[in-house]
Protein backbone atom coordinates (compact mmCIF):
# COMPACT_ATOMS: atom_id res chain seq x y z
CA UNK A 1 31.17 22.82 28.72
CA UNK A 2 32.61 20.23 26.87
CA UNK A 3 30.64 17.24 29.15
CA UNK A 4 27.68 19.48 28.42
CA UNK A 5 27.49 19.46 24.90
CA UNK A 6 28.17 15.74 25.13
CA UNK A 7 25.84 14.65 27.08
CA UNK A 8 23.14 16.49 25.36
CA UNK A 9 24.01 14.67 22.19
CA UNK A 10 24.02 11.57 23.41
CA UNK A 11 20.80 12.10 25.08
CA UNK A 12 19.79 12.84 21.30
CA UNK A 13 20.67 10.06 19.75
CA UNK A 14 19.67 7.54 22.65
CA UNK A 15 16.37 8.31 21.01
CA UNK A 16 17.13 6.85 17.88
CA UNK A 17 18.40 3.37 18.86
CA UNK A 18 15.58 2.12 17.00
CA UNK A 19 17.16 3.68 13.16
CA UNK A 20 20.37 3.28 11.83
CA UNK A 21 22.80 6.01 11.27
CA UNK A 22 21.96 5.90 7.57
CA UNK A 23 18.66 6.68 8.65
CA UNK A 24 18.56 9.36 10.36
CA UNK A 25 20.01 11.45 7.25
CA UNK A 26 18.90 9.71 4.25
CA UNK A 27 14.95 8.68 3.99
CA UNK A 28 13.58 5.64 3.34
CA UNK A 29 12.44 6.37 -0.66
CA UNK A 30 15.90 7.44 -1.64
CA UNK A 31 17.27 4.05 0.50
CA UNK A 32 14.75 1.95 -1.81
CA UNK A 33 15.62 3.28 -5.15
CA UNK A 34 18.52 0.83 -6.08
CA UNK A 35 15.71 -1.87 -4.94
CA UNK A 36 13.21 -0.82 -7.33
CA UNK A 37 15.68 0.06 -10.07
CA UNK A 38 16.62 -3.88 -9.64
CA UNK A 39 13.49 -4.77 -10.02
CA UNK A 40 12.60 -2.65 -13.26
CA UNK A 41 15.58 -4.06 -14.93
CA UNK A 42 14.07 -7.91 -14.01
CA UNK A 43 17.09 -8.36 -11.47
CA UNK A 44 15.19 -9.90 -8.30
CA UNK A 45 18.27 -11.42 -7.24
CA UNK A 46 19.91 -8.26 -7.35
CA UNK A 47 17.07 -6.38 -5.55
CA UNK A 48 17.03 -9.11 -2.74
CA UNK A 49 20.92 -8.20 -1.94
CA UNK A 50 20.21 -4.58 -2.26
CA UNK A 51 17.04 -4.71 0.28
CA UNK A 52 18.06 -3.21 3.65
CA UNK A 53 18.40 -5.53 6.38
CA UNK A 54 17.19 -4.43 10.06
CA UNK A 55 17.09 -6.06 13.11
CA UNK A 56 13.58 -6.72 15.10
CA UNK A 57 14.88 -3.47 17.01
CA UNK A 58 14.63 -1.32 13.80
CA UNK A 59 11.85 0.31 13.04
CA UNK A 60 11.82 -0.42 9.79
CA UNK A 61 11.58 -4.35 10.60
CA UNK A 62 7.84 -4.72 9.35
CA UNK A 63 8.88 -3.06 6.40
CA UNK A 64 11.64 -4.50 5.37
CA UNK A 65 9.99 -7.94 6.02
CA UNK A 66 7.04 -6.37 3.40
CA UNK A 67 9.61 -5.78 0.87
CA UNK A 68 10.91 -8.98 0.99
CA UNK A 69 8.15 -11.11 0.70
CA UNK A 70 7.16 -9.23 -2.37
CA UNK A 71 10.48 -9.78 -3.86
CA UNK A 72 10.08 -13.22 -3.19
CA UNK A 73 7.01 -13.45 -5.03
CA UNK A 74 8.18 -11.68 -7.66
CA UNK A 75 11.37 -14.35 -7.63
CA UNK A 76 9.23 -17.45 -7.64
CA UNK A 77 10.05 -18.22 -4.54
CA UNK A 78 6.26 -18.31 -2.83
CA UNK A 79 7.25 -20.54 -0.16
CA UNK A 80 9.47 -17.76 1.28
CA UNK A 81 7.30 -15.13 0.39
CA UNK A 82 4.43 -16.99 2.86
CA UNK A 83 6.81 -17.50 6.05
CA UNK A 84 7.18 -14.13 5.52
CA UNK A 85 3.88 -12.92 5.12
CA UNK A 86 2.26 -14.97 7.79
CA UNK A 87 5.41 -13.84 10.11
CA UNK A 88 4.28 -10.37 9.47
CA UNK A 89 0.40 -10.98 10.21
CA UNK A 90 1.28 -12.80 13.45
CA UNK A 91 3.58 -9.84 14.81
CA UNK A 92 0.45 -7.04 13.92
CA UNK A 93 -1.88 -9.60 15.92
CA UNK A 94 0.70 -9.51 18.63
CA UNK A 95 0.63 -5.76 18.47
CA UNK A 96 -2.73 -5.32 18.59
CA UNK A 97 -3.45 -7.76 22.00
CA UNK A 98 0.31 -6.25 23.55
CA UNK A 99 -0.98 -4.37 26.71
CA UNK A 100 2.10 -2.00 26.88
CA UNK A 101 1.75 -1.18 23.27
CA UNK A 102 0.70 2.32 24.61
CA UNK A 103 3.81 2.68 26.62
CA UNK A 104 5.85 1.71 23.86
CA UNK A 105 4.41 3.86 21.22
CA UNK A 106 4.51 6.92 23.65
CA UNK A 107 8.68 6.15 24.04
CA UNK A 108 8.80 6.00 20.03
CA UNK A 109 6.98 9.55 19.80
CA UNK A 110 8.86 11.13 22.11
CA UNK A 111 12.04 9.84 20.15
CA UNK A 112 10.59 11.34 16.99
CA UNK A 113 10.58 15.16 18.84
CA UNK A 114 14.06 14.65 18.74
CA UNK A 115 14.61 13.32 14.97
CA UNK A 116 11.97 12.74 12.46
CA UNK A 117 8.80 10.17 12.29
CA UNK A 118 11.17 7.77 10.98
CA UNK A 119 11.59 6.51 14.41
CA UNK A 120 8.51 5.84 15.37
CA UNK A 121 7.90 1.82 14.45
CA UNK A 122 6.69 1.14 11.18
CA UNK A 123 2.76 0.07 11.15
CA UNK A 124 1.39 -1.29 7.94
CA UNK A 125 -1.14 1.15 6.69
CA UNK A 126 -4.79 -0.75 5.88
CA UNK A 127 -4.64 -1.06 2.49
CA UNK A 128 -0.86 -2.50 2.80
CA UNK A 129 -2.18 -5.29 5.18
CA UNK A 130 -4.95 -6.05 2.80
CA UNK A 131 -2.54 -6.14 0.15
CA UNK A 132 -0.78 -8.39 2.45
CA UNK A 133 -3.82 -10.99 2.49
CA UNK A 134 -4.40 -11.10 -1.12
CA UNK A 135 -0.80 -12.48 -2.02
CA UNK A 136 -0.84 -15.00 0.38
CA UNK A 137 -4.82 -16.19 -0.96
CA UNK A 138 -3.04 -16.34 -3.87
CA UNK A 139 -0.07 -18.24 -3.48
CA UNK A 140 -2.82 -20.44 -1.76
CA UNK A 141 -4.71 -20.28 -5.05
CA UNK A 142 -1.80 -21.17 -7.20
CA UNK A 143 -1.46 -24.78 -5.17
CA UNK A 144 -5.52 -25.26 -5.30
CA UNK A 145 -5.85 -24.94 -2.05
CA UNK A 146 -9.25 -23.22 -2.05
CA UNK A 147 -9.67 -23.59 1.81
CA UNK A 148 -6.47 -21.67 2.44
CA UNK A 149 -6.99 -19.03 0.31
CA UNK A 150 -10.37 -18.18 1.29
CA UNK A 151 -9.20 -18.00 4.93
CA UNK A 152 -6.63 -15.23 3.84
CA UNK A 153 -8.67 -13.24 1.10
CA UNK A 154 -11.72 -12.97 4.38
CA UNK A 155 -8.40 -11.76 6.29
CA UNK A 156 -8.02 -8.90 3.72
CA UNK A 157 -11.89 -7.76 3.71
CA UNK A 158 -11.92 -7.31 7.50
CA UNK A 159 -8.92 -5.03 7.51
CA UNK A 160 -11.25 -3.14 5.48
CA UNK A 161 -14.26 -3.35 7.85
CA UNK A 162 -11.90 -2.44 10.85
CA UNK A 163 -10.59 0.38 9.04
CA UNK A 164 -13.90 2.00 8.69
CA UNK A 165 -14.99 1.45 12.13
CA UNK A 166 -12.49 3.24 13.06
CA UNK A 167 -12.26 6.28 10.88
CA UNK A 168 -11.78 9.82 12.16
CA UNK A 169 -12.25 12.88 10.41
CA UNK A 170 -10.81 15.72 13.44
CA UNK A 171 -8.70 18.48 12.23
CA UNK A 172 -6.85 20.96 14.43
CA UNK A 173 -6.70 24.45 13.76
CA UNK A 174 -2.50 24.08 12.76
CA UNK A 175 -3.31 20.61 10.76
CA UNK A 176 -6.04 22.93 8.58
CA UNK A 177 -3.64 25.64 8.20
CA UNK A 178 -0.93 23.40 6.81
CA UNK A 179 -3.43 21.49 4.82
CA UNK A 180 -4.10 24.92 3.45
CA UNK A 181 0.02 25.20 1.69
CA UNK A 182 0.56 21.18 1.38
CA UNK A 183 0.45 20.40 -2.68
CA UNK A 184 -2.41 18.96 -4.26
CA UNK A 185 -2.87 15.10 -4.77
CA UNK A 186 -6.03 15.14 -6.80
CA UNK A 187 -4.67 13.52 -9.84
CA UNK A 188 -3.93 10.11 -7.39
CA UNK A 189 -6.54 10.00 -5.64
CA UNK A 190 -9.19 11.36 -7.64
CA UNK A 191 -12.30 9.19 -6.64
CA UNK A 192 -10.75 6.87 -3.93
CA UNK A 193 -13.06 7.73 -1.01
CA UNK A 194 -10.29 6.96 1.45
CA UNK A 195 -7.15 4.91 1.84
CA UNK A 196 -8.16 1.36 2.39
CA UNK A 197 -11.17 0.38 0.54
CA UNK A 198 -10.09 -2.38 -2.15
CA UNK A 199 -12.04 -3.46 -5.07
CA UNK A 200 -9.58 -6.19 -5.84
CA UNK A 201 -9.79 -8.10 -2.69
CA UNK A 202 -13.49 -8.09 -2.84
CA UNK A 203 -12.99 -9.33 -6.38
CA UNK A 204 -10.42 -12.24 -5.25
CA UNK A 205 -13.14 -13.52 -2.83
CA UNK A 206 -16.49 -13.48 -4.72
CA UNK A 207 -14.21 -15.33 -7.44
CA UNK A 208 -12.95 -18.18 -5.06
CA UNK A 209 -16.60 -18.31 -3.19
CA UNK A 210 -17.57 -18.60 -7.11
CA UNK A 211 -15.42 -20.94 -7.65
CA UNK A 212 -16.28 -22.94 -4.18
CA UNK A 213 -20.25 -22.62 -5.27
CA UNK A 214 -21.07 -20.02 -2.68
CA UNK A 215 -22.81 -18.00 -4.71
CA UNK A 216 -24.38 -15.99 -2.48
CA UNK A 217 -21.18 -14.83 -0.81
CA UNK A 218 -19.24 -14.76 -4.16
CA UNK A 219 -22.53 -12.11 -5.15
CA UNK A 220 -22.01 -10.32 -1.47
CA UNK A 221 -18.63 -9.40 -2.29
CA UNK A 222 -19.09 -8.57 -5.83
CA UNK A 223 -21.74 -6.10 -4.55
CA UNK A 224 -19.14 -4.50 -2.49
CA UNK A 225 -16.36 -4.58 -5.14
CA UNK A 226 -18.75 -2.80 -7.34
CA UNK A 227 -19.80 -0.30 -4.73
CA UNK A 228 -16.00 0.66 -4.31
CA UNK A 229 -15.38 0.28 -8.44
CA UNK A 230 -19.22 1.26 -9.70
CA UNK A 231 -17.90 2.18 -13.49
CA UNK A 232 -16.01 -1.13 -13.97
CA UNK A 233 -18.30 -3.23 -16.60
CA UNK A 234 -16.96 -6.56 -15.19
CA UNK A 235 -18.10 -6.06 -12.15
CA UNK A 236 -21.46 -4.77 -13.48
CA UNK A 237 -21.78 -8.29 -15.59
CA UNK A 238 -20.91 -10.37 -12.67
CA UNK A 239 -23.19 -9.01 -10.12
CA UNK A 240 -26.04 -8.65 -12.99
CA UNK A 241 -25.62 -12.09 -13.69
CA UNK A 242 -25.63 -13.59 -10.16
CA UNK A 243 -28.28 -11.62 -8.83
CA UNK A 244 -30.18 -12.91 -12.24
CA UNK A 245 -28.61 -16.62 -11.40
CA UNK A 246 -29.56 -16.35 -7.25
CA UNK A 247 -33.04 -14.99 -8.03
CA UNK A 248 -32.83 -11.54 -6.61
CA UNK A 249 -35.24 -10.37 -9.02
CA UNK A 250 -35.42 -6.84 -7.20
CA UNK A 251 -31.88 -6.25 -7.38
CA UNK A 252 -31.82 -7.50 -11.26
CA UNK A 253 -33.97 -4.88 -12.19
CA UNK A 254 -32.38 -2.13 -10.67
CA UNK A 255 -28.70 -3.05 -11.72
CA UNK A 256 -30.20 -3.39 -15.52
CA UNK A 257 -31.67 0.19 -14.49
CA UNK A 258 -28.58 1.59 -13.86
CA UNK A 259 -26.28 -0.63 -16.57
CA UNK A 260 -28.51 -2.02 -19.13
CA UNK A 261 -28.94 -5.41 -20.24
CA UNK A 262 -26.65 -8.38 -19.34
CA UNK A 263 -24.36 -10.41 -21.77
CA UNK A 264 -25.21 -13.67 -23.57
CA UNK A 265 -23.80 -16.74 -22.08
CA UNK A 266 -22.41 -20.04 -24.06
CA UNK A 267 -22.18 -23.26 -21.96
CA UNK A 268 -18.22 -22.22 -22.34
CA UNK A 269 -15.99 -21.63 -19.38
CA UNK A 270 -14.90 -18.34 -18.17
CA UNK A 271 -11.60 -16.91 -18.15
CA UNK A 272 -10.62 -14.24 -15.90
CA UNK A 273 -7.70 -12.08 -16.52
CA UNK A 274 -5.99 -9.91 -13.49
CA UNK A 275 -3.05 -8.05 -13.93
CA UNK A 276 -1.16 -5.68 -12.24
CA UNK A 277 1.27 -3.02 -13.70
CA UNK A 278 4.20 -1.00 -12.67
CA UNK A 279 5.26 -0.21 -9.03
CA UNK A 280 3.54 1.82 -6.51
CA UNK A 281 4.25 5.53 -6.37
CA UNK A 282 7.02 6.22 -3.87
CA UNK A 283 7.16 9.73 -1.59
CA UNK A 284 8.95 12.72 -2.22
CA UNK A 285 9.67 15.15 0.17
CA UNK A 286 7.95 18.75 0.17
CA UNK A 287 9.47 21.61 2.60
CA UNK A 288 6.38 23.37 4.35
CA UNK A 289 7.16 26.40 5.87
CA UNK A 290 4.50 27.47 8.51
CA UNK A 291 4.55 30.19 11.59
CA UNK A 292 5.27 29.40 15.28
CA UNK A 293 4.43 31.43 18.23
CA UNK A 294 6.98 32.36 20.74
CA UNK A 295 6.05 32.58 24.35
CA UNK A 296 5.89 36.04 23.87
CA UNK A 297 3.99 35.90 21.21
CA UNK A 298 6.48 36.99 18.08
CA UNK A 299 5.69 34.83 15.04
CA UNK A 300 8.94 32.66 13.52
CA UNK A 301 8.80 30.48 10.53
CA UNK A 302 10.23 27.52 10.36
CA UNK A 303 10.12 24.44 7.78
CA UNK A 304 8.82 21.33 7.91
CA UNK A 305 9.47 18.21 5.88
CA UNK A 306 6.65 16.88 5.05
CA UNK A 307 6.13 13.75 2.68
CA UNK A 308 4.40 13.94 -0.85
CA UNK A 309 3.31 12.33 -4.01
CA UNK A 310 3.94 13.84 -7.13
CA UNK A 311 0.61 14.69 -8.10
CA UNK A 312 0.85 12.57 -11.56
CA UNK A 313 -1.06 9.89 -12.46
CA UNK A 314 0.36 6.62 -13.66
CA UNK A 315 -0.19 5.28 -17.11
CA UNK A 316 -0.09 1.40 -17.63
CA UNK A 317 1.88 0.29 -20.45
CA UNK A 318 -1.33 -1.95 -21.29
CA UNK A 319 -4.86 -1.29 -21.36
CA UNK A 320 -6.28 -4.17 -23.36
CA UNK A 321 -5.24 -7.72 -24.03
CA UNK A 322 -6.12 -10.50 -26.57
CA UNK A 323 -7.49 -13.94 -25.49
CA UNK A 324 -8.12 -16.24 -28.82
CA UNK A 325 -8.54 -13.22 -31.31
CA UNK A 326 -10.63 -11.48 -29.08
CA UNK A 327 -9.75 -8.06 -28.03
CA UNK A 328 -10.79 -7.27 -23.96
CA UNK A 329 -9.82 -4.08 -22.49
CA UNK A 330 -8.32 -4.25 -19.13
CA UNK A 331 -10.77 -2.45 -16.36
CA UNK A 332 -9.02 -1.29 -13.01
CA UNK A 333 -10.11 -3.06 -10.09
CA UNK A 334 -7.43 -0.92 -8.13
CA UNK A 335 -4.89 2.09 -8.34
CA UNK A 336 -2.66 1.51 -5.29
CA UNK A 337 -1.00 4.93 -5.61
CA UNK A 338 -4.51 6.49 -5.09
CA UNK A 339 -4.69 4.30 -1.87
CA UNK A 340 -1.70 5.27 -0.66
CA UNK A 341 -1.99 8.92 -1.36
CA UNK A 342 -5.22 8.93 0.22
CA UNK A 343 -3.60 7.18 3.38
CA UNK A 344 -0.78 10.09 3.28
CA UNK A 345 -3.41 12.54 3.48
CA UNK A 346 -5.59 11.15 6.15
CA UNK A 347 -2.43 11.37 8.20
CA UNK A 348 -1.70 14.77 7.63
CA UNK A 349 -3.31 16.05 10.87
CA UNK A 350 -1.45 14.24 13.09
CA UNK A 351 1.89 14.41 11.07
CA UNK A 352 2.11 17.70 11.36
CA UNK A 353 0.88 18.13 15.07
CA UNK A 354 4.00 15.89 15.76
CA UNK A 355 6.48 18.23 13.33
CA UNK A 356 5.14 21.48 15.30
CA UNK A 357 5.92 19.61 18.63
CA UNK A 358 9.73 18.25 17.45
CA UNK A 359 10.44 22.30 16.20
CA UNK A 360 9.37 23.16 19.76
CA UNK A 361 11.64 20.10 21.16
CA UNK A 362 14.85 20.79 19.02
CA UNK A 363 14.42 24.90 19.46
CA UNK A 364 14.73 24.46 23.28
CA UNK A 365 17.45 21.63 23.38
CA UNK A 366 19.37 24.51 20.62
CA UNK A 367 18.62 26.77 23.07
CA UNK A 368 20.22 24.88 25.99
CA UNK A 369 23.29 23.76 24.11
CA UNK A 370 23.63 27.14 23.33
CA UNK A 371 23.19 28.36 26.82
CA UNK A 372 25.67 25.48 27.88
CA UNK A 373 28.26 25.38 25.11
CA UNK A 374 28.16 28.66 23.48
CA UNK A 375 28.55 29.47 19.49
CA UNK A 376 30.19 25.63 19.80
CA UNK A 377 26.95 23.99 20.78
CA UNK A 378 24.81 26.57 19.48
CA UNK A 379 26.52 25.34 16.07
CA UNK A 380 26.35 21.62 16.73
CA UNK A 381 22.79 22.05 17.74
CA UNK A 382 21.66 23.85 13.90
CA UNK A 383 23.86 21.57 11.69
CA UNK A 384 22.15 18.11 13.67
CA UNK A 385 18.77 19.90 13.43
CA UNK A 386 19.61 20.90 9.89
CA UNK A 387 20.40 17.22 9.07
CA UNK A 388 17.82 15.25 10.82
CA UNK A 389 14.79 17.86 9.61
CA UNK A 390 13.44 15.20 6.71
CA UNK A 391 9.89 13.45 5.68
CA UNK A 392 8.80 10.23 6.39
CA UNK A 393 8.37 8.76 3.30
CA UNK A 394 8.02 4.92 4.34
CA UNK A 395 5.71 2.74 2.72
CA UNK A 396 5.78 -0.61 0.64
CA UNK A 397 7.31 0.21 -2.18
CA UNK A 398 7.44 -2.68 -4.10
CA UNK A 399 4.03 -3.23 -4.78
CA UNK A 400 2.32 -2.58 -8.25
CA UNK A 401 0.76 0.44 -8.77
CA UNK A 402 -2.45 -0.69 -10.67
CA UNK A 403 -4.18 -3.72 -10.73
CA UNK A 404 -6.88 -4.57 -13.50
CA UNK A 405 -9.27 -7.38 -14.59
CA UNK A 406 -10.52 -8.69 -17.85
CA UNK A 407 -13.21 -11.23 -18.09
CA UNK A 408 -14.18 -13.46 -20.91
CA UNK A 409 -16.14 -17.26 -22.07
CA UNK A 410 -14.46 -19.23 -24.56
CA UNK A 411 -15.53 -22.66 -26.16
CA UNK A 412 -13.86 -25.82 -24.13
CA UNK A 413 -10.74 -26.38 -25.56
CA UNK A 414 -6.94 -24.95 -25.67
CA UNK A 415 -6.37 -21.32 -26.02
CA UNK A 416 -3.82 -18.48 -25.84
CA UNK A 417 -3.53 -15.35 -24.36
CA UNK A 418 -1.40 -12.61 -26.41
CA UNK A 419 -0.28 -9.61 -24.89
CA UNK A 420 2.61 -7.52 -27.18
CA UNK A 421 6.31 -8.17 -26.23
CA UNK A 422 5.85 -11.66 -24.98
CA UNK A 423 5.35 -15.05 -25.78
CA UNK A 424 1.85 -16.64 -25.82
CA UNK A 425 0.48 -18.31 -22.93
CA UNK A 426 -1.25 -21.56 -23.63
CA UNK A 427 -4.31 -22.67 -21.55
CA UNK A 428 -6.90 -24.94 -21.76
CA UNK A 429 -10.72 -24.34 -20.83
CA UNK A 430 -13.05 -26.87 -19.71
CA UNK A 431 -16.47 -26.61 -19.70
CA UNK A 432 -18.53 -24.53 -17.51
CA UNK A 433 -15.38 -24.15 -15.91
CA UNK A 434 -13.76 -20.98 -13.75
CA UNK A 435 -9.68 -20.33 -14.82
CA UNK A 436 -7.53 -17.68 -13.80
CA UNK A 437 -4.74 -16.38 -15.23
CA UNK A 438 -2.40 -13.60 -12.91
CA UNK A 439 -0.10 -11.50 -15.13
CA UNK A 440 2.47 -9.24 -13.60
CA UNK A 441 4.03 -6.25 -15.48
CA UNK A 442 6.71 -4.37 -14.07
CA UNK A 443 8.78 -2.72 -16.81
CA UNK A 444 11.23 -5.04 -17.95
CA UNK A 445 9.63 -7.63 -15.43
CA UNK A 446 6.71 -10.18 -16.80
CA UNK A 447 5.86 -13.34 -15.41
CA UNK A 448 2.08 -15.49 -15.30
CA UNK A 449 0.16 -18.18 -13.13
CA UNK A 450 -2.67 -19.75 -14.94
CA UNK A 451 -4.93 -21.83 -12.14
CA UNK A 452 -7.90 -23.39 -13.14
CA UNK A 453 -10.60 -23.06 -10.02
């Protein structure tokens, strides 16, 4: 009996060689929360010690090597934070052309009927990979290479392309019931139309094509920005003014239709403001409690862990900023959190066909250590079943929630940028001239680049 039990265990847990120990009972969000709190407190050095570290084995390896180039970043150390980045990008493109990919991902989902989705191999979601793109266009931006980071930001538009070729909208009948009790995300998502279209990417390229005198691509991308962000006034001016500037006289028209009349220009330069705030919403698990058949057809509930954002929106600390005495509210080109609650709930379907499938899994293997070891495995069984029951809630976690723009022309000359609680930044305009300036927020975190294009 004894042999029995053991054996059946260990044939349990040979399915999780790719977690740790740790894993299996604690999820990833409550793993990351020393990280984050590290990083709220402006301790990067602190939250690069605390990050987990995982072998290529793990399946949290893409992850974790997310989380640390973002901390690098965020430490000034770009260098690091592009190795990383561009090691990432080369192992998806690896993935992608791997011909036993299939076989692999089919021994990772069986694993997962044994434990939780937290052993099946973490994949970057879309808008995570686009994400991915932008910071590396603009490290690339930040040493004027132009050439670089155009290469990267048309990266991060065609992970947005692919995505929507390959959209699916199929519910089964036990993903619509669920649907039916999971918790609302409304307030996240609110108008996102799905999880990986990104107005800020789109923005990052029409500026750099802008920049590089394409004008008719940086006006293509615009376009597109604005059709994912139609209510942001920037993005109105810009494509207003290059569709005035290109001669699309039709297009003019019916964009001064829609927004009214464009801006006055000075033979200034323009100054364009991003800015992203706060960190990304992490998951929270929710305990779903649904009905499954017997084979004689008696009805049982059992729970499910399923992950979930808190259905609250986040506020940014600041909504308008002051360039040279003028006041310019900050216009979101992006809310990450409603990307990545969108993203949770596109995967509903098939994360709960996979938790109906493990209950079946783990009720017969209870049954058999039951049948095999008595009230001893029968016990065993329920308290690992017990334990290992928890949601998935993996995701990069230390990217900024929001990210906004502000967009202004000043005389040529030397200016400052105030924003309350820090010091001025000094920059200088030239004329006609395109210069960026990239503020990050993050609590007790601040730091700047100031590029001129």
């Amino acid at each position: 009996m004894q042999r029995s039990i053991l054996f059946s265990f260990c044939f349990i847990l040979g399915g999780c060689s790719s977690i740790g120990f740790n894993d299996l009972f604690s999820h990833y969000a409550h793993q990351m929360a020393p990280v984050r709190h590290a990083v709220n407190s402006n301790n990067m050095a602190q939250a690069q010690k605390l990050l987990p570290s995982n072998g290529k084995n793990h399946s949290n390896y893409l992850l974790n090597q997310l989380e640390s180039a973002r901390l690098s970043d965020l430490n000034s150390e770009q260098d690091t934070a592009q190795n990383y980045y561009e090691s990432i990008y080369q192992q998806m493109e690896t993935k992608r052309q791997a011909a036993k990919l299939q076989l692999s991902a089919g021994l990772e989902q069986t694993s997962a009927l044994l434990t939780n989705d937290s052993v099946i191999g973490y994949v970057p979601a879309p808008y995570e990979m686009s994400m991915l793109h932008s910071y590396k266009a603009l490290n690339f931006i930040y040493k004027r290479d132009i050439e670089g980071a155009l290469v990267e930001v048309r990266r991060a538009n065609k992970v947005q392309i692919d995505a929507l070729a390959e959209q699916g909208n199929v519910l089964d009948a036990v993903a619509k019931e669920a649907q039916q009790h999971y918790p609302s995300m409304d307030a996240l998502i609110k108008d996102a139309k799905n999880g990986y279209q990104n107005a800020f990417t789109f923005y990052l390229s029409g500026l750099l094509y802008q920049s590089n005198k394409q004008f008719d691509d940086a006006y293509i991308d615009y376009k597109k920005a604005l059709e994912i962000n139609p209510n942001n006034p920037y993005l109105q001016q810009d494509v207003m003014r290059l569709a005035k500037q290109q001669g699309f006289e039709q297009d003019y028209e019916q964009y001064t239709q829609r927004f009214g009349q464009l801006n006055s220009r000075t033979n200034g330069g323009e100054v364009v403001i991003l800015m992203e705030q706060g960190l990304v919403a992490q998951k929270d698990e929710f305990v779903l409690r649904l009905p499954i058949y017997t084979s004689r057809g008696d009805a049982r509930f059992y729970s499910l862990a399923m992950p979930v954002y808190k259905d609250k929106a986040f506020t940014p600390s600041y909504s308008n900023i002051s360039v040279s005495d003028q006041e310019l509210a900050l216009s979101p080109l992006v809310r990450i959190e409603a990307l990545a609650a969108k993203t949770l709930e596109e995967q509903t379907p098939a994360r709960v066909s996979r938790q109906v499938l493990r209950l079946i899994a783990k009720e017969k293997v209870r049954a058999e250590l039951a049948r095999s070891g008595g009230d001893v495995g029968n016990i065993l069984a329920n308290l690992y079943n017990l334990a290992s029951e928890q949601a998935d809630t993996r995701s990069w976690l230390t990217l900024p929630n929001q990210i906004s723009v502000a967009r202004t022309q000043l005389n040529a000359g030397d200016h400052s940028l105030q924003l309350s609680g820090h010091k001025n930044i000094n920059f200088t305009v030239s004329k006609q001239g395109l210069t960026l300036i990239y503020l990050t927020s993050i609590n007790n975190y601040f730091n700047y680049h100031v590029v001129q294009l």
